[in-house]
Protein backbone atom coordinates (compact mmCIF):
# COMPACT_ATOMS: atom_id res chain seq x y z
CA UNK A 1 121.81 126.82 154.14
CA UNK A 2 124.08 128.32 151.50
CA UNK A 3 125.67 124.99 150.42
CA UNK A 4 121.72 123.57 150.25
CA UNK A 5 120.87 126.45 147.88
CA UNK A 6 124.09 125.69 145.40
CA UNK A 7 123.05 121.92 145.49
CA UNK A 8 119.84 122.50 144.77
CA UNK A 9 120.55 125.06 141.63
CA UNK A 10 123.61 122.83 140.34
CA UNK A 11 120.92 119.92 140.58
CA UNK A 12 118.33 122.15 138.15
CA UNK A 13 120.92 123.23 135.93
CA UNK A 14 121.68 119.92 135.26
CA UNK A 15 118.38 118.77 135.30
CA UNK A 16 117.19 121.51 132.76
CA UNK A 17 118.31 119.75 129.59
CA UNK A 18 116.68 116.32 130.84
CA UNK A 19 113.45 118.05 130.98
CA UNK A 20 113.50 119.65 127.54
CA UNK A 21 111.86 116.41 126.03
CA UNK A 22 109.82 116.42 122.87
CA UNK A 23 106.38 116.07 123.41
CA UNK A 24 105.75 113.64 120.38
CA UNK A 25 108.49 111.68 120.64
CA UNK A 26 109.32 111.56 124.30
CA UNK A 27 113.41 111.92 123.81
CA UNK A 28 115.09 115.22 124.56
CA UNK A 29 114.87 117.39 121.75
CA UNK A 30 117.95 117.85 119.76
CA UNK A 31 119.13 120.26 117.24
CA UNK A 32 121.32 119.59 113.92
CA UNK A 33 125.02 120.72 114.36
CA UNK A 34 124.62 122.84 111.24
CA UNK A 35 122.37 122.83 108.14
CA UNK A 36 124.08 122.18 105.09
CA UNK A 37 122.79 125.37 102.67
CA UNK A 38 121.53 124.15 98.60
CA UNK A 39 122.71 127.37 96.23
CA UNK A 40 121.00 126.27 92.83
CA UNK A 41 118.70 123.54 91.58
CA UNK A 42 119.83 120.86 89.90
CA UNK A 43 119.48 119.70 86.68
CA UNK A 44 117.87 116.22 87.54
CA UNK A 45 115.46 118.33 90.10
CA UNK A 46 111.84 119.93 89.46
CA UNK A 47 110.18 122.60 91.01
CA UNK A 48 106.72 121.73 92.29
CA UNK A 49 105.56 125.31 91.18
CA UNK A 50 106.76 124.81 88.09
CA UNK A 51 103.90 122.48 87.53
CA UNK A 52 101.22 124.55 89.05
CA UNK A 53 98.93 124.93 86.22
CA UNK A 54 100.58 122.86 83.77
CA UNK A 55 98.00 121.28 81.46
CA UNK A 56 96.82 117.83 81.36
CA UNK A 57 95.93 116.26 78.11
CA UNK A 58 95.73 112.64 76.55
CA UNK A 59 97.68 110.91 74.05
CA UNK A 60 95.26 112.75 71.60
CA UNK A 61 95.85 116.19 72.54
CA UNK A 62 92.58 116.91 73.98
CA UNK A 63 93.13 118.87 77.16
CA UNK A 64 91.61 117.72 80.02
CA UNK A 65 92.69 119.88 82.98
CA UNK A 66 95.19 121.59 84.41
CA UNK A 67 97.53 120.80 87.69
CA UNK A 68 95.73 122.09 90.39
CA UNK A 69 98.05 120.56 93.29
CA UNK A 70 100.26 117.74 94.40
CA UNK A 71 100.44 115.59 97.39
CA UNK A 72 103.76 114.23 98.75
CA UNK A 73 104.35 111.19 100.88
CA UNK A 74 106.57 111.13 104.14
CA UNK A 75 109.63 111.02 102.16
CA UNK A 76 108.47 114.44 99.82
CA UNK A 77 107.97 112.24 97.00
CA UNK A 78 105.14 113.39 94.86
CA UNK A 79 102.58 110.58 95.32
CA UNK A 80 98.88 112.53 93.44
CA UNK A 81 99.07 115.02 90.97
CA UNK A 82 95.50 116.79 91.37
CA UNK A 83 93.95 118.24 88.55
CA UNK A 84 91.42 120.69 88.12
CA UNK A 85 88.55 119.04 85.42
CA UNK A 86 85.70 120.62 84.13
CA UNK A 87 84.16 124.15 84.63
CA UNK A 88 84.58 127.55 83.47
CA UNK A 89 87.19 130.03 84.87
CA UNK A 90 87.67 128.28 88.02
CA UNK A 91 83.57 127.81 88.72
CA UNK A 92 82.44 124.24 88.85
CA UNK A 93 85.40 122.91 88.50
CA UNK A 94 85.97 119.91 90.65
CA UNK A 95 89.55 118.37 91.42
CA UNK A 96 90.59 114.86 90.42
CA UNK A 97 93.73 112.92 92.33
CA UNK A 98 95.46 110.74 89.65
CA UNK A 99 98.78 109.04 90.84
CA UNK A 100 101.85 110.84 89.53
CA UNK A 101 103.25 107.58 88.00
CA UNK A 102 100.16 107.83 84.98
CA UNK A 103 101.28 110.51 84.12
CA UNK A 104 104.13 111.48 81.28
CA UNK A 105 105.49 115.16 80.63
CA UNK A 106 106.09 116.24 76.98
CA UNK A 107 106.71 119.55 75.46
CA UNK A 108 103.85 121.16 74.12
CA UNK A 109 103.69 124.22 72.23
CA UNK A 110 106.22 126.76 71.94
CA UNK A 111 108.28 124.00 74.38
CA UNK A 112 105.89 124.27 77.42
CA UNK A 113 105.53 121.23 79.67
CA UNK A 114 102.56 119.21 79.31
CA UNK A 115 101.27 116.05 81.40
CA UNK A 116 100.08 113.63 79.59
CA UNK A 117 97.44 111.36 80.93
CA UNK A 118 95.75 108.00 79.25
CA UNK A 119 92.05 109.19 79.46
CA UNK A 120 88.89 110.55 78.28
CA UNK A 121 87.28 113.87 79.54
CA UNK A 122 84.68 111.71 80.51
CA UNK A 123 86.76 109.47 82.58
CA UNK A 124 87.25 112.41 84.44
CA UNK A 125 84.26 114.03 84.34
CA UNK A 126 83.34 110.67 86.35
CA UNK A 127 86.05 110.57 88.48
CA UNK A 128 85.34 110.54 92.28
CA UNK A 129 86.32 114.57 93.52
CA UNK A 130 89.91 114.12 95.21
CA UNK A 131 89.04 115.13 98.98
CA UNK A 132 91.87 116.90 101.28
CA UNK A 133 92.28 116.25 104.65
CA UNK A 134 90.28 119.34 105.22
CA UNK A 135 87.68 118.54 102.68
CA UNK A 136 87.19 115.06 104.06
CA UNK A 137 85.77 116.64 106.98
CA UNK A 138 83.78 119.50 105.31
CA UNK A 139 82.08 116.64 103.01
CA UNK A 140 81.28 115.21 106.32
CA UNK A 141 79.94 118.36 108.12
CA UNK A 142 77.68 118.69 104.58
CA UNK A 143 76.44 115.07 104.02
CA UNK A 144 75.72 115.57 107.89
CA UNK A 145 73.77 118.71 107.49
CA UNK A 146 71.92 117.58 104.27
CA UNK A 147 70.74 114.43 106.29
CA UNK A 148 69.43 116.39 109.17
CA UNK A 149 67.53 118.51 106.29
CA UNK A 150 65.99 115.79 104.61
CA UNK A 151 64.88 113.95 108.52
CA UNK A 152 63.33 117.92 108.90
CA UNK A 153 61.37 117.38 105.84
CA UNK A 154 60.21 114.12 106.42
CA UNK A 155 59.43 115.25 110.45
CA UNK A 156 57.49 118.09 108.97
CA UNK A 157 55.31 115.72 106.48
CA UNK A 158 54.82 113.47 109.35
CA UNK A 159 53.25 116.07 111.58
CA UNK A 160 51.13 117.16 108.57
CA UNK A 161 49.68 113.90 107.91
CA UNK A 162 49.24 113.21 111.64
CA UNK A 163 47.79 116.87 112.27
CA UNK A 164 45.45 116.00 109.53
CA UNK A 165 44.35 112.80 110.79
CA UNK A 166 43.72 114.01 114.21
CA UNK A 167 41.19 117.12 112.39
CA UNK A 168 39.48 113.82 110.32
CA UNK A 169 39.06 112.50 113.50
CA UNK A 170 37.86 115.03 115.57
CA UNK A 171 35.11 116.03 112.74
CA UNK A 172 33.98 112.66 113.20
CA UNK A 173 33.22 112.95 116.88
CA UNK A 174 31.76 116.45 116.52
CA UNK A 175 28.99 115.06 114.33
């Protein structure tokens, strides 16, 4: 009985790192040796919130927003630089993706960054709104919600007319 009970918990023990598999992946989980530390930026390197609200302005100077947000590929590569157009203070402002590569940086005044982009205020006044993940379905929930509002409406004018018609109607026979 004793030798059955230290074959069977040799047999887990061994077992145990088999059955710590990654659930996305289905290969056992493994874990780097050991990280390799960064101690400064280099010079060749950006910092994405460096760019947070850098403005955006065309080859004329006119400003046309400001860096709201970036998305990054797979590989952390900076794919959409979003900007903020429009609005006052923040309110009604809607965000535009433009990909990073239209874009160039200059120095602006007293030496601050600027991204320069080849377009009109209008251009981005027309713009589609750039739509996060999370947006994407939010826009959905509302388009869905402003449908079912309008098929209320016309439900309710239906009922109206047909309420109306059935009073015409029962006038009639009361005569």
């Amino acid at each position: 009985m004793r030798t059955t009970a230290t074959i069977l918990l040799a047999g887990l023990l061994l077992a145990g790192p088999a059955a710590a598999q990654d659930t996305n992946t289905g290969t056992a989980a493994t874990q780097p040796e050991s990280v390799e530390f960064v101690a400064k930026q280099q010079e060749n390197q950006d910092l994405m919130s460096r760019f947070l609200g850098t403005p955006v302005v065309n080859p004329e100077g006119e400003t046309l927003g400001k860096v709201n947000d970036m998305a990054l590929n797979t590989a952390g590569q900076v794919e959409v630089i979003v900007i903020g157009v429009g609005g006052f203070l923040g309110v009604g402002e809607k965000n535009v993706g433009v990909p990073y590569d239209a874009l160039a940086r200059q120095a602006g005044e007293e030496g601050q960054t600027q991204l320069v982009l080849d377009a009109t205020q209008g251009d981005l006044t027309d713009a589609p709104e750039y739509l996060t993940s999370d947006n994407q379905s939010l826009s959905l929930t509302k388009r869905l919600r402003e449908r079912a509002g309008e098929l209320t409406e016309e439900a309710k004018e239906t009922y109206e007319k047909a309420k109306e018609r059935v009073m015409e109607e029962a006038e009639q026979l009361n005569q």
